[in-house]
N, C-alpha and C. Protein backbone atom coordinates (compact mmCIF):
# COMPACT_ATOMS: atom_id res chain seq x y z
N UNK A 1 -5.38 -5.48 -20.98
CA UNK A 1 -6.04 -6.18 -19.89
C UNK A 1 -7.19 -5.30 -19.39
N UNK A 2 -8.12 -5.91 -19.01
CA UNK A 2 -9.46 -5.37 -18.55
C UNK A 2 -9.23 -4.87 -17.60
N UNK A 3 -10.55 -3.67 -16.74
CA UNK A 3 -10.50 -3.17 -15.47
C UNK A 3 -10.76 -4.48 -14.66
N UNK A 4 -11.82 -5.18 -15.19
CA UNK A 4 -12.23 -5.85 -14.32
C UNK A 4 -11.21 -7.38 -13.83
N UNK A 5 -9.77 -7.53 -15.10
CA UNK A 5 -9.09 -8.68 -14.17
C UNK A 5 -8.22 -8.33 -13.74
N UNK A 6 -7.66 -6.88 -13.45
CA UNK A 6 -7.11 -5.81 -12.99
C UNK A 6 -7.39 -6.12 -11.03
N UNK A 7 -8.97 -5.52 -11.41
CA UNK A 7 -9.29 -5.72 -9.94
C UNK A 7 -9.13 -7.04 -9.25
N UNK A 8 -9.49 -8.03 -9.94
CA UNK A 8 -9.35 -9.56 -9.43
C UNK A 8 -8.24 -9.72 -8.79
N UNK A 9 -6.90 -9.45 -9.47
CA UNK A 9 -5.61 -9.44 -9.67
C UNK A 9 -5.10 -8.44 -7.99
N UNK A 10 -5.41 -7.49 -7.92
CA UNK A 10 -5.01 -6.30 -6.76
C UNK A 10 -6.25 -6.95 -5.16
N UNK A 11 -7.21 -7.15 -5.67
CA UNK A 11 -8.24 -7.45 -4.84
C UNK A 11 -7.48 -7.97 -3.50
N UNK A 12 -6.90 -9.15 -3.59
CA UNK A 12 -6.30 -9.54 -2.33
C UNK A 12 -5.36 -8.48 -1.42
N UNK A 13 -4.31 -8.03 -2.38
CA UNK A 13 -3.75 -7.11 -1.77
C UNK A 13 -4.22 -5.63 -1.61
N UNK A 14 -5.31 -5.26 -1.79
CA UNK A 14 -6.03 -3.89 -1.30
C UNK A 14 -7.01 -4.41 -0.22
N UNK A 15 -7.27 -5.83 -0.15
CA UNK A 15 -7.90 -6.10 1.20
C UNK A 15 -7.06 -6.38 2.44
N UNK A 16 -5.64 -6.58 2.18
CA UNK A 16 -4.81 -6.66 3.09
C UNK A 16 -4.46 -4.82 3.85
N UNK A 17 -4.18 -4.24 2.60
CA UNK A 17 -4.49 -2.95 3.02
C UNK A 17 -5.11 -2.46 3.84
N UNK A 18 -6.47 -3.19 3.40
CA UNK A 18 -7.59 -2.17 4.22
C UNK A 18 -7.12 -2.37 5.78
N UNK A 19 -6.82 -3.83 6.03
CA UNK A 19 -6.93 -4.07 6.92
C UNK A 19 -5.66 -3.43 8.06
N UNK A 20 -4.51 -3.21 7.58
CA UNK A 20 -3.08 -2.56 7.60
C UNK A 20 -4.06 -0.82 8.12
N UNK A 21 -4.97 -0.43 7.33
CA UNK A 21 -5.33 1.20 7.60
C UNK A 21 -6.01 1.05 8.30
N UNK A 22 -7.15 0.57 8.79
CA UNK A 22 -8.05 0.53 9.87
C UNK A 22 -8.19 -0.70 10.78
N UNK A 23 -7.04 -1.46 10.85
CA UNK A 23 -6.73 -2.01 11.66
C UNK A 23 -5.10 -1.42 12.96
N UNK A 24 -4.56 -0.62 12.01
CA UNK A 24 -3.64 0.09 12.70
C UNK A 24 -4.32 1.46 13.83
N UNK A 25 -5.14 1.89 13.73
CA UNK A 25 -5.95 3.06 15.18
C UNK A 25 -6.18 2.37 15.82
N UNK A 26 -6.65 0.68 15.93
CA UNK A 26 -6.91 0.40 17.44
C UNK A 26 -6.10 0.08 18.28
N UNK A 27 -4.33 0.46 17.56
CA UNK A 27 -3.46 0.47 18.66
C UNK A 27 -3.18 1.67 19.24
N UNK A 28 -3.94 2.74 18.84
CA UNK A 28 -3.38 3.93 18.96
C UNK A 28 -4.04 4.44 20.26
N UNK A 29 -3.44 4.54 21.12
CA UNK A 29 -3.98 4.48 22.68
C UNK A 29 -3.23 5.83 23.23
N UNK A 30 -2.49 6.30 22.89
CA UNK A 30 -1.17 7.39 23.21
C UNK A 30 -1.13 8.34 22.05
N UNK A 31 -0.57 9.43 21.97
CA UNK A 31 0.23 10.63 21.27
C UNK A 31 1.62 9.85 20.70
N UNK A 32 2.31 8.83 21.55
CA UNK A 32 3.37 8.40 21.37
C UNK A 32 3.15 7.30 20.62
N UNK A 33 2.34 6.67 20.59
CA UNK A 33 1.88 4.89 19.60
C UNK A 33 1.28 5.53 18.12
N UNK A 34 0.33 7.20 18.06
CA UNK A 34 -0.31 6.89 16.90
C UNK A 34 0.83 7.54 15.70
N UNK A 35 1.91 8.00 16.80
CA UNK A 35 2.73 8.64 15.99
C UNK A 35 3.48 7.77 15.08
N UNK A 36 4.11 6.41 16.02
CA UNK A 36 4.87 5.19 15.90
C UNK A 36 4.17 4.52 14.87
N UNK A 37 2.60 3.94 14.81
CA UNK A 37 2.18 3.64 13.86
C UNK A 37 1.72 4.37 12.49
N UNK A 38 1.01 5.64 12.81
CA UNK A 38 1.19 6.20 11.56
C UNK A 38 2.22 6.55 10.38
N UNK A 39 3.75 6.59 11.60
CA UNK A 39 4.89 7.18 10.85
C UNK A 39 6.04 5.91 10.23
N UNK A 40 5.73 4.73 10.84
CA UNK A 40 6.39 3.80 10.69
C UNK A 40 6.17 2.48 10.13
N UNK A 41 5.05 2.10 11.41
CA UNK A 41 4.85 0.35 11.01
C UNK A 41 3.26 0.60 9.96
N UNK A 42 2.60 1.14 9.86
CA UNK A 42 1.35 1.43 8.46
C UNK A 42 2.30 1.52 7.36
N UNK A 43 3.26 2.88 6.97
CA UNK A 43 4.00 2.87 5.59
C UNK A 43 4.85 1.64 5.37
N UNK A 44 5.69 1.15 6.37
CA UNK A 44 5.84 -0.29 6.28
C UNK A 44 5.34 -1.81 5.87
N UNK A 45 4.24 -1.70 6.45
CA UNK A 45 3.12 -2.35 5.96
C UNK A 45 2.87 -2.82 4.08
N UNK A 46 2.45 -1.12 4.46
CA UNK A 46 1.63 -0.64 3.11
C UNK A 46 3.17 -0.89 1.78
N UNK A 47 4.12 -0.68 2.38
CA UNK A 47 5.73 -1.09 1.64
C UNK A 47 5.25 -2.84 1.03
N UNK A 48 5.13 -3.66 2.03
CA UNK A 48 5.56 -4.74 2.05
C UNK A 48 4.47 -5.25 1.10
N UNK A 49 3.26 -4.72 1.38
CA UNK A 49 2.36 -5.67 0.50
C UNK A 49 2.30 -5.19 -0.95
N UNK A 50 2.80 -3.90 -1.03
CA UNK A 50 2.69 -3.37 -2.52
C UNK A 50 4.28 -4.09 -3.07
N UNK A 51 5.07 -4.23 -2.24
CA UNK A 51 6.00 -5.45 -2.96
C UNK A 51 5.83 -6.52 -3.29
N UNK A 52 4.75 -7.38 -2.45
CA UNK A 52 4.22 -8.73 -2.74
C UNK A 52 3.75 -8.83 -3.81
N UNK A 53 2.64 -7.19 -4.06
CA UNK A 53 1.82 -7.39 -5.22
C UNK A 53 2.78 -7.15 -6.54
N UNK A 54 3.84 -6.44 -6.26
CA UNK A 54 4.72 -5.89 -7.57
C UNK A 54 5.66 -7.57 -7.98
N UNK A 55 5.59 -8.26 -7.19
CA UNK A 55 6.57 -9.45 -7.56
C UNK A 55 5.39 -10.49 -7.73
N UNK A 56 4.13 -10.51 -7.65
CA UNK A 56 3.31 -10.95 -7.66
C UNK A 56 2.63 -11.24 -9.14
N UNK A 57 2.09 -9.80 -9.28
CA UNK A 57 1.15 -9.27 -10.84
C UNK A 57 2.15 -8.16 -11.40
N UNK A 58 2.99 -7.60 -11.09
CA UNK A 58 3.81 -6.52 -11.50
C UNK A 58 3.48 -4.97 -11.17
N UNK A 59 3.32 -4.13 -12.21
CA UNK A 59 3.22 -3.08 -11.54
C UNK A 59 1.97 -2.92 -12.19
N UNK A 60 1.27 -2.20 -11.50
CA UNK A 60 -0.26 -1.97 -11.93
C UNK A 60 -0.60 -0.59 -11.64
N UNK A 61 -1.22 0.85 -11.93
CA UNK A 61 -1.32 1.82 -11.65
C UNK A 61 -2.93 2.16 -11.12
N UNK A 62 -3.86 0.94 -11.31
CA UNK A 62 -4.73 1.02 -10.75
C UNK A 62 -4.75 0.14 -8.86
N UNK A 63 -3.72 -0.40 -8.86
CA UNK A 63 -3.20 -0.46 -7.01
C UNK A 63 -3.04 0.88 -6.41
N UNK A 64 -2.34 1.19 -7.37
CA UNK A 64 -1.91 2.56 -6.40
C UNK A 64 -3.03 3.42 -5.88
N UNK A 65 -3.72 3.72 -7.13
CA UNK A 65 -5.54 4.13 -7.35
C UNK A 65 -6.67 3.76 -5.89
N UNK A 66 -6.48 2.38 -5.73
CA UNK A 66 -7.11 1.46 -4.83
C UNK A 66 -6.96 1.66 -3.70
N UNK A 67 -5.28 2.25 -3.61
CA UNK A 67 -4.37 2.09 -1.92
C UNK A 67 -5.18 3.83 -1.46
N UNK A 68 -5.18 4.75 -2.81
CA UNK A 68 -5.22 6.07 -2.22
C UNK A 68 -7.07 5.95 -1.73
N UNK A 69 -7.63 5.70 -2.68
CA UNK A 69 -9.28 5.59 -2.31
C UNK A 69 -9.45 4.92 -0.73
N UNK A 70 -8.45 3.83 -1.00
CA UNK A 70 -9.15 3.14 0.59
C UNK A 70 -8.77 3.71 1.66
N UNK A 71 -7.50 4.55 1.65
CA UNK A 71 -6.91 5.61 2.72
C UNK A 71 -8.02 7.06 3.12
N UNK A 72 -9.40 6.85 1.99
CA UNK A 72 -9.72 8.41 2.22
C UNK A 72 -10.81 8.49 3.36
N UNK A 73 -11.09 7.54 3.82
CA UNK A 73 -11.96 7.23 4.92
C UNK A 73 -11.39 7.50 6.55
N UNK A 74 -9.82 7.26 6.19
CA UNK A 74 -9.48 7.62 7.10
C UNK A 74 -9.47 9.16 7.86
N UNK A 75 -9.79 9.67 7.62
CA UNK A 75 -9.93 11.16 7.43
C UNK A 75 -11.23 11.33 9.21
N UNK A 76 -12.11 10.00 8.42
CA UNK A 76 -13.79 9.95 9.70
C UNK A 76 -13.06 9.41 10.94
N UNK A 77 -11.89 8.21 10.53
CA UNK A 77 -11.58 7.42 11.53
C UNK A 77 -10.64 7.85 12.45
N UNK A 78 -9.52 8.79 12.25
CA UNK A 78 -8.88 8.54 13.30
C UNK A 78 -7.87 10.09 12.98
N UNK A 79 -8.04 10.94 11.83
CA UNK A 79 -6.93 11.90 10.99
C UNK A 79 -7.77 13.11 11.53
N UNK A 80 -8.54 13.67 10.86
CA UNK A 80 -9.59 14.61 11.49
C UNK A 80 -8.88 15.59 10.74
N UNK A 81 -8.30 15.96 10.47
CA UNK A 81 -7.57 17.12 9.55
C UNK A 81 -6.98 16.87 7.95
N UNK A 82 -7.64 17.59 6.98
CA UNK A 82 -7.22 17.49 5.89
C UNK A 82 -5.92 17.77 4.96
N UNK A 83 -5.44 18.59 6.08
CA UNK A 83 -3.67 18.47 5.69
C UNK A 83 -3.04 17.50 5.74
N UNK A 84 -3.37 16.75 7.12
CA UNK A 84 -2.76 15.79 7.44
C UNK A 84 -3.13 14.30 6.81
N UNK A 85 -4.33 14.21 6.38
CA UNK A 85 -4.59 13.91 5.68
C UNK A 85 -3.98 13.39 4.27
N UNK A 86 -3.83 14.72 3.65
CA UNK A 86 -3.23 14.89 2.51
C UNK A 86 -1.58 14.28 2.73
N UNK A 87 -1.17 14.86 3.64
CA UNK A 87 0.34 14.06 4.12
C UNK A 87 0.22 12.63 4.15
N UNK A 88 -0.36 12.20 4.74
CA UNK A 88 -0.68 11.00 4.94
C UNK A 88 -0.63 10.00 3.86
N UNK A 89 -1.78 10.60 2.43
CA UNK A 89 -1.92 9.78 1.80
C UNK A 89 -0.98 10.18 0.43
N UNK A 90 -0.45 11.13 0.94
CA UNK A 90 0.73 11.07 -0.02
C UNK A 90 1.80 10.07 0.02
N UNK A 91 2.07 10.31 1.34
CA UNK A 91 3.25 9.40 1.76
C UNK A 91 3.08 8.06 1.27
N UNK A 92 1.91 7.65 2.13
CA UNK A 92 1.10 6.06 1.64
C UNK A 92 1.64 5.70 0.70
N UNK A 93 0.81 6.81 -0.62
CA UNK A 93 1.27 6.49 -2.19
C UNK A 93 2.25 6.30 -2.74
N UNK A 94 3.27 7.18 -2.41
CA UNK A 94 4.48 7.07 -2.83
C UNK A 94 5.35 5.85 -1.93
N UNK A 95 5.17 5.66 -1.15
CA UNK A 95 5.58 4.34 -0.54
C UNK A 95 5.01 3.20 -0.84
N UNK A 96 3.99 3.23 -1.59
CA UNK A 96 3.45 1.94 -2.11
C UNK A 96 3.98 1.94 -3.54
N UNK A 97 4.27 2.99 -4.14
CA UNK A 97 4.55 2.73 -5.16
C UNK A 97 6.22 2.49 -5.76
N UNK A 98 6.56 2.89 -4.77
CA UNK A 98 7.86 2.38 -4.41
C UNK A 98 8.24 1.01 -4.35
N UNK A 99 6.93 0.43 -3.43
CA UNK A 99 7.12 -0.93 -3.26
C UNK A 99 6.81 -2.17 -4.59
N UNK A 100 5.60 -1.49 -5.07
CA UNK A 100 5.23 -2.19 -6.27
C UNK A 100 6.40 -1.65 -7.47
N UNK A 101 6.91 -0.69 -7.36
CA UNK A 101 8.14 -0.80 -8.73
C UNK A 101 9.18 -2.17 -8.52
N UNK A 102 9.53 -1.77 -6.90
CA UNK A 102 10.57 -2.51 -6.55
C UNK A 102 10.55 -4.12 -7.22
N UNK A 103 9.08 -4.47 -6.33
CA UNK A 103 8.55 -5.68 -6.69
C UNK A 103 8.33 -6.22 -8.08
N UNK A 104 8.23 -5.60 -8.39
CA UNK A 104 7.57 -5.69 -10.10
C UNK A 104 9.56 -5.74 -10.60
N UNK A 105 10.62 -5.00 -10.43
CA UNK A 105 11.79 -4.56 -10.76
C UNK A 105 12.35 -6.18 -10.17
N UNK A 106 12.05 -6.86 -8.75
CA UNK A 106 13.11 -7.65 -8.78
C UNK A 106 12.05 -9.10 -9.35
N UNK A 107 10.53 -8.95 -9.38
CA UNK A 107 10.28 -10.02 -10.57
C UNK A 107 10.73 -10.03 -11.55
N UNK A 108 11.12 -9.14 -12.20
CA UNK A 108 11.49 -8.81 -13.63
C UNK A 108 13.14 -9.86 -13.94
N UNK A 109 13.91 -9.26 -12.71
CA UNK A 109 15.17 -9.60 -12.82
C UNK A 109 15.17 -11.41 -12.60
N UNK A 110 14.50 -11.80 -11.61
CA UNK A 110 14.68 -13.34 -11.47
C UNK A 110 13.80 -14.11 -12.64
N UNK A 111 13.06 -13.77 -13.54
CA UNK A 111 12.75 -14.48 -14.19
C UNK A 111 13.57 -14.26 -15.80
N UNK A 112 14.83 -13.25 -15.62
CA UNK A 112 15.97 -13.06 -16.63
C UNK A 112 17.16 -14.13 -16.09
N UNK A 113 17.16 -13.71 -15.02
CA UNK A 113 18.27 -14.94 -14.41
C UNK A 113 17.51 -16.44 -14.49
N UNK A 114 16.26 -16.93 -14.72
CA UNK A 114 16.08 -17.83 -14.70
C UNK A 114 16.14 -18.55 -16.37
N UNK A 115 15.57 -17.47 -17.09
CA UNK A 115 15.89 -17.41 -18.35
C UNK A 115 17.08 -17.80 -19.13
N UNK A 116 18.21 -17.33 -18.39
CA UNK A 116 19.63 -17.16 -18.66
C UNK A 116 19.99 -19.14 -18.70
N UNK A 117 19.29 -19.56 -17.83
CA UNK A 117 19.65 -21.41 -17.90
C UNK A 117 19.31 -21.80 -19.00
């Protein structure tokens, strides 16, 4: 499969992303909210839609690619430190990719059980 129906394919869900990463600082009003959102409801997020996309298109290694690039901006917006940073978009990654195995793992299984009829 091409790069380019690759991207077609992820496009929706790395624009949901974007919106999950730089739509999550304008709740961040407190020490106590950016902690809550950075540490919780963003990797959550970023969980849920890389499951959509894994039960969706399956697993793709250029999502993951997509999720880390669009996270690196965050750095201007709201992170300011490159450790944290780096924490950050580690976590991201590995939580997205978590999600897209998963996803991709329980598409796999319902279309064996569907098979099985």
């Amino acid at each position: 499969m091409n790069i380019k129906k690759q991207l077609e394919d992820i496009m929706p869900f790395v624009m949901v992303l974007l919106m999950i990463y730089y739509g999550g600082p304008l709740f961040m009003n407190s020490e106590r909210n950016s902690i809550i959102i950075m540490l919780a409801v963003m990797p959550a997020a970023a969980f849920l839609c890389a499951f959509f996309c894994g039960i969706r298109i399956g697993f793709r290694p250029l999502y993951l690619v997509s999720a880390a690039a669009a996270f690196l901006p965050e750095y201007w917006v709201c992170v300011g430190d490159w450790g944290a940073l780096a924490f950050y978009l580690l976590m991201y990654v590995i939580i997205a990719a978590l999600g897209l195995a998963l996803g991709w793992g329980v598409s796999r299984a319902v279309k064996r059980m569907l098979d099985r009829r």
